[in-house]
Protein backbone atom coordinates (compact mmCIF):
# COMPACT_ATOMS: atom_id res chain seq x y z
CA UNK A 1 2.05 -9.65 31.53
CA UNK A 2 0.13 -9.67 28.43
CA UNK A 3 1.85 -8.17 24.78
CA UNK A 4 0.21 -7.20 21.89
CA UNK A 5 0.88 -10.74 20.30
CA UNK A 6 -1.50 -12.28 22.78
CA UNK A 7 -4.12 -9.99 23.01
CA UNK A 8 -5.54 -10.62 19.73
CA UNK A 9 -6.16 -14.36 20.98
CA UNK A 10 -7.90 -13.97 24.45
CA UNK A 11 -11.77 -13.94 24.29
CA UNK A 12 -13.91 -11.40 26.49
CA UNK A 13 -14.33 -13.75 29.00
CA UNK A 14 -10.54 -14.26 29.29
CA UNK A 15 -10.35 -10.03 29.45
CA UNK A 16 -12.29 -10.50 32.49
CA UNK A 17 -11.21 -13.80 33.98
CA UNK A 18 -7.03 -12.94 33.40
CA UNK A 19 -6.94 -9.24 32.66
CA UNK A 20 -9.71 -8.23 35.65
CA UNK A 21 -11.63 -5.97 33.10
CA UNK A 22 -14.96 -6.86 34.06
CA UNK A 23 -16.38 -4.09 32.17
CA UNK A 24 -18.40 -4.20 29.01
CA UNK A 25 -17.19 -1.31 27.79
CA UNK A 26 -13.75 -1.92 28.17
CA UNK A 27 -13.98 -5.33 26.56
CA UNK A 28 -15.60 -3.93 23.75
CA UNK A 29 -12.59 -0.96 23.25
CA UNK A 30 -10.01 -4.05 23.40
CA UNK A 31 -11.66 -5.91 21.29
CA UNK A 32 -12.34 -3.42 18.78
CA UNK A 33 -8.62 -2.01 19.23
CA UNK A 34 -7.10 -5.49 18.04
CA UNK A 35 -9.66 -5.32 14.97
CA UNK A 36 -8.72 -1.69 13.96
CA UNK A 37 -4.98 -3.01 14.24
CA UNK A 38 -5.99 -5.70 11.91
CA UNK A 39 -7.56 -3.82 9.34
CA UNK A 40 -4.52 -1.64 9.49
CA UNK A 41 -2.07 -4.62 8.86
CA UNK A 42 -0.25 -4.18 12.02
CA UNK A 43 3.02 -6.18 11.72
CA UNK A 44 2.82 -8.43 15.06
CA UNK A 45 6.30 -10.06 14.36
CA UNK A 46 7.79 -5.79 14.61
């Protein structure tokens, strides 16, 4: 089980090796998710 704390510290290859998203795509959208979050200031410690 993976929470949002973590997922801003696995790399794609870690997406695909842990997480079984093996897709480009989808790596991109999670990466890009955590970076929108960022710019928004998302409070990880709420």
């Amino acid at each position: 089980m993976v929470d949002a704390r973590m997922l801003e510290h696995l790399s794609k290859k870690e997406l695909e090796k842990y997480l079984g998203v093996t897709r480009k795509f989808h790596q991109a959208s999670i990466v890009h998710g955590i970076h929108l979050l960022r710019i928004m200031k998302y409070d990880r410690q709420i």
